[in-house]
Protein backbone atom coordinates (compact mmCIF):
# COMPACT_ATOMS: atom_id res chain seq x y z
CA UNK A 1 -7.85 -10.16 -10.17
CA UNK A 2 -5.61 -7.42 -11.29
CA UNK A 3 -1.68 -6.14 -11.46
CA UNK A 4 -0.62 -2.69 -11.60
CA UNK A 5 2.94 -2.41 -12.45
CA UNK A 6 4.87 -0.20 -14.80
CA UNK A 7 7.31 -3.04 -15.19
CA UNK A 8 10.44 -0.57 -16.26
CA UNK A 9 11.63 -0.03 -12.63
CA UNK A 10 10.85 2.92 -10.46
CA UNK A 11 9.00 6.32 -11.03
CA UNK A 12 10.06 9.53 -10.02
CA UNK A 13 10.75 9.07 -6.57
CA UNK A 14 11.55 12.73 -5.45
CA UNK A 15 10.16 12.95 -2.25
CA UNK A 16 12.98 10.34 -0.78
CA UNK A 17 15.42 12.47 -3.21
CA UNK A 18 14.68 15.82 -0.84
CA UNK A 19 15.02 13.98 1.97
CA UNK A 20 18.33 11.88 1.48
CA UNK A 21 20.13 13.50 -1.54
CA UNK A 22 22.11 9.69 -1.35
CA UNK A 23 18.69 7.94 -1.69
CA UNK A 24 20.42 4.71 -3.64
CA UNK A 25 17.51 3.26 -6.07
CA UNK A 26 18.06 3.62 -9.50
CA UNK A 27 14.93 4.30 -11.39
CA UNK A 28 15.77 1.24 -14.21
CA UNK A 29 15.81 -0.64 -10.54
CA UNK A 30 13.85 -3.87 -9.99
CA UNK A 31 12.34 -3.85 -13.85
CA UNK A 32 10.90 -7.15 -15.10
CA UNK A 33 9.09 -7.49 -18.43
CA UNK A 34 5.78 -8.68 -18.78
CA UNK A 35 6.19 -12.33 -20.41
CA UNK A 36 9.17 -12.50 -17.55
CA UNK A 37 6.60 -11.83 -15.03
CA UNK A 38 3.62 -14.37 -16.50
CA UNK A 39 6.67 -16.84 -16.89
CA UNK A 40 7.21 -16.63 -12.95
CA UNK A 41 3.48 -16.83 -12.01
CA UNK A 42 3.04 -20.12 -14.58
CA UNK A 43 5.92 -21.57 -12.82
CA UNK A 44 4.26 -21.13 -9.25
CA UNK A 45 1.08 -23.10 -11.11
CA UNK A 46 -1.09 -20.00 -10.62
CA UNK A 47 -4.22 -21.68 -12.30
CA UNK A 48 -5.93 -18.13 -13.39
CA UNK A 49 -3.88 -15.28 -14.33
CA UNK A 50 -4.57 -11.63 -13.83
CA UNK A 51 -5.25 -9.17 -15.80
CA UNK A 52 -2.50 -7.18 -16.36
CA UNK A 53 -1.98 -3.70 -16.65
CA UNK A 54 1.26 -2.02 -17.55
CA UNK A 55 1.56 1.68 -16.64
CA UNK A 56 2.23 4.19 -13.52
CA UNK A 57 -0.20 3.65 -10.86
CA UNK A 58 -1.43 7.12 -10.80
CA UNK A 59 -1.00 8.21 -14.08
CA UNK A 60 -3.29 5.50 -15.15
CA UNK A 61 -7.59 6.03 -16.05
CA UNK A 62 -9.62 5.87 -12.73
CA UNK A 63 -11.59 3.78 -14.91
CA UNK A 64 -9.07 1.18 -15.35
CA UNK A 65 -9.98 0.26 -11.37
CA UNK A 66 -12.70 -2.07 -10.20
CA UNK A 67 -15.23 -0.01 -8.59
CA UNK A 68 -14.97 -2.52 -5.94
CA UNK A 69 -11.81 -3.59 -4.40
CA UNK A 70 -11.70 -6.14 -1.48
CA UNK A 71 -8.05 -6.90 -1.39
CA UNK A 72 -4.75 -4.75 -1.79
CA UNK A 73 -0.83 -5.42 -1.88
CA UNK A 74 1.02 -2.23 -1.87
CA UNK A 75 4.19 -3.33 -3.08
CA UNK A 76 6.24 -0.36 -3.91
CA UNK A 77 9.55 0.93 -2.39
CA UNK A 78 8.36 5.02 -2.82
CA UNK A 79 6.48 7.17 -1.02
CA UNK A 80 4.73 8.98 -3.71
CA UNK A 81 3.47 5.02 -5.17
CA UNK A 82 2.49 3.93 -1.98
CA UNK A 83 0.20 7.69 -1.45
CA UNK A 84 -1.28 7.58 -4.82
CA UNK A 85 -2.21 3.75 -4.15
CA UNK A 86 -3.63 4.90 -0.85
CA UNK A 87 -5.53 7.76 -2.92
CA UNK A 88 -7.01 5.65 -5.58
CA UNK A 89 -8.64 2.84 -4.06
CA UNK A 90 -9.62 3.82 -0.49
CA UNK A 91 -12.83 5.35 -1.45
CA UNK A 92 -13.39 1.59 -3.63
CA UNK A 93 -12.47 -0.06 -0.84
CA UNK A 94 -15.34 -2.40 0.29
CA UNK A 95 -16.27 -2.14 4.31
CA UNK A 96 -14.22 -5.54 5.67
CA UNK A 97 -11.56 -4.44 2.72
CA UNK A 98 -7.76 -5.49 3.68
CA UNK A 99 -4.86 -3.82 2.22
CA UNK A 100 -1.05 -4.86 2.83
CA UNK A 101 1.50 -2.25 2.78
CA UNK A 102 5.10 -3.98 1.91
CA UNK A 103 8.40 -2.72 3.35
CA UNK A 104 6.41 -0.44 5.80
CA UNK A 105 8.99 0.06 8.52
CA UNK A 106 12.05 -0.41 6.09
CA UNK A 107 14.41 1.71 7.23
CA UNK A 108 16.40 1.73 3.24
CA UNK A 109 12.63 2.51 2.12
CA UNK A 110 11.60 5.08 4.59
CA UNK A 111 9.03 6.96 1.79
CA UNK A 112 6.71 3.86 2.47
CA UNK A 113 6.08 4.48 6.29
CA UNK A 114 5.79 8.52 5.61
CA UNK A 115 3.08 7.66 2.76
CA UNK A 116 1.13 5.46 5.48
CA UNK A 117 1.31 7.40 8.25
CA UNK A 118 0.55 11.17 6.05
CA UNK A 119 -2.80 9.25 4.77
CA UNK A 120 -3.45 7.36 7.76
CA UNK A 121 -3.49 10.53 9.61
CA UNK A 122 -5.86 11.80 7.08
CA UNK A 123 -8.11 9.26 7.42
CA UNK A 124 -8.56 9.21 11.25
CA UNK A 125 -8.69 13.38 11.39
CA UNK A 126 -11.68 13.49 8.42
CA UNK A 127 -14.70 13.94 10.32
CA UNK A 128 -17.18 13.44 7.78
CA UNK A 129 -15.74 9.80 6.46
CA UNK A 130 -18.38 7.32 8.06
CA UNK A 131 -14.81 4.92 7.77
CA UNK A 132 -11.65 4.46 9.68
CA UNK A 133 -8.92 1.45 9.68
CA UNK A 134 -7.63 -0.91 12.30
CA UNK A 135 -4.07 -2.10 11.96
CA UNK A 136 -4.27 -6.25 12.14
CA UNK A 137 -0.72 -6.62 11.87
CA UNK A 138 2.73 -4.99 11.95
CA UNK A 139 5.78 -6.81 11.94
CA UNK A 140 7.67 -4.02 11.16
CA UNK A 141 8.37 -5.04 7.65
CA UNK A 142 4.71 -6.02 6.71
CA UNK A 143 1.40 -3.64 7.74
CA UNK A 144 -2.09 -5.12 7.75
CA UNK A 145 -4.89 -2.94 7.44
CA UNK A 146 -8.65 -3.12 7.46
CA UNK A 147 -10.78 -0.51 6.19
CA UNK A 148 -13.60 -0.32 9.01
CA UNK A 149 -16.89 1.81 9.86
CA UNK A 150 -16.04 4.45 12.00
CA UNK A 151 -17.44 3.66 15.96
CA UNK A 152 -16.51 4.86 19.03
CA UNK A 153 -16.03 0.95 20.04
CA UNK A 154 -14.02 0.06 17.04
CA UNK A 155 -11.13 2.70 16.75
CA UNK A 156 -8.05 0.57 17.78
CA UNK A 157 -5.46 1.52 20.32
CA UNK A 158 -3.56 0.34 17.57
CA UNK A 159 -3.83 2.89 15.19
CA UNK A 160 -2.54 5.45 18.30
CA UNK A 161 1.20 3.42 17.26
CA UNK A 162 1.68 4.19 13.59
CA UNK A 163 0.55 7.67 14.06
CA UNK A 164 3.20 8.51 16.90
CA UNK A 165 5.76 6.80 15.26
CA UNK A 166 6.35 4.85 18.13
CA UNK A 167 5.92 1.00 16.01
CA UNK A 168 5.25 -1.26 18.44
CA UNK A 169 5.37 -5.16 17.36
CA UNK A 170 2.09 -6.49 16.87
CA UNK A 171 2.67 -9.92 15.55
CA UNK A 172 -1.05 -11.29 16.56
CA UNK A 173 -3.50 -11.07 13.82
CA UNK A 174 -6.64 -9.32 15.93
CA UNK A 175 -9.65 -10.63 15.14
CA UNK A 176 -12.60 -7.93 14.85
């Protein structure tokens, strides 16, 4: 398995700047060097560690990406990380493929929610994708996703929630 992290802290994060002038993260924010980071997985006995690549998300090679991704944490506190994550591996998302959005309805990391529901949206308007997404969970701070093949008797009345804003709790995992 892989990690994606720049490990200094934050990148530009100028979409929450427009927004909220007072947006409080400091880009040096929530850095962690790599042998800091391998230090913390050894100590949770993780018995084979990833491979690790240190860089900006989008800024890296699309060829630095498995052309096959089954399983995503989107971890970031930013809009623009959260949309280029989105952008990068939906199309190597497998059918089945699950992808958990962190901090989604955090109201200190609002860019997060805005990223999902911009390419969510995008997603469920594209009439020429043969896929879609049901939401599995949503607990308000933690959204569950499943990439899915578009049907008329799959599309959840779920996804109707994160696309009107209105976030409903959804603490059941839904079984497809």
């Amino acid at each position: 398995y892989n990690v994606y992290d720049s490990f200094l802290g934050f990148p530009s994060f100028s979409y929450e700047s427009n927004i909220n002038p007072n947006f409080h993260l400091e880009k040096s924010s929530l850095s962690c060097s790599i042998s800091k980071y391998t230090y913390f997985l050894e100590k949770l006995n993780i018995h084979k560690m990833p491979s690790i690549h240190q860089g900006i998300f989008q800024e890296n090679h699309c060829d630095l990406y498995p052309s096959s991704i089954s399983f995503a944490i989107f971890d970031s506190c930013i809009y623009d990380s959260i949309l280029s994550s989105f952008n990068i591996i939906w199309d190597k998302l497998n059918n089945g493929g699950i992808i958990i959005i962190n901090k989604y309805d955090n109201s200190d990391y609002f860019g997060v929610k805005d990223a999902c529901i911009s390419f969510l949206k995008k997603i469920q308007n594209d009439l020429y994708s043969k896929y879609t997404y049901d939401i599995l969970y949503n607990n308000y701070n933690i959204l569950i996703i499943n990439k899915i093949y578009k049907s008329t008797n799959n599309i959840s009345l779920n996804n109707d929630i994160i696309l009107n804003n209105d976030i409903s709790s959804n603490n059941d995992i839904k079984i497809i």
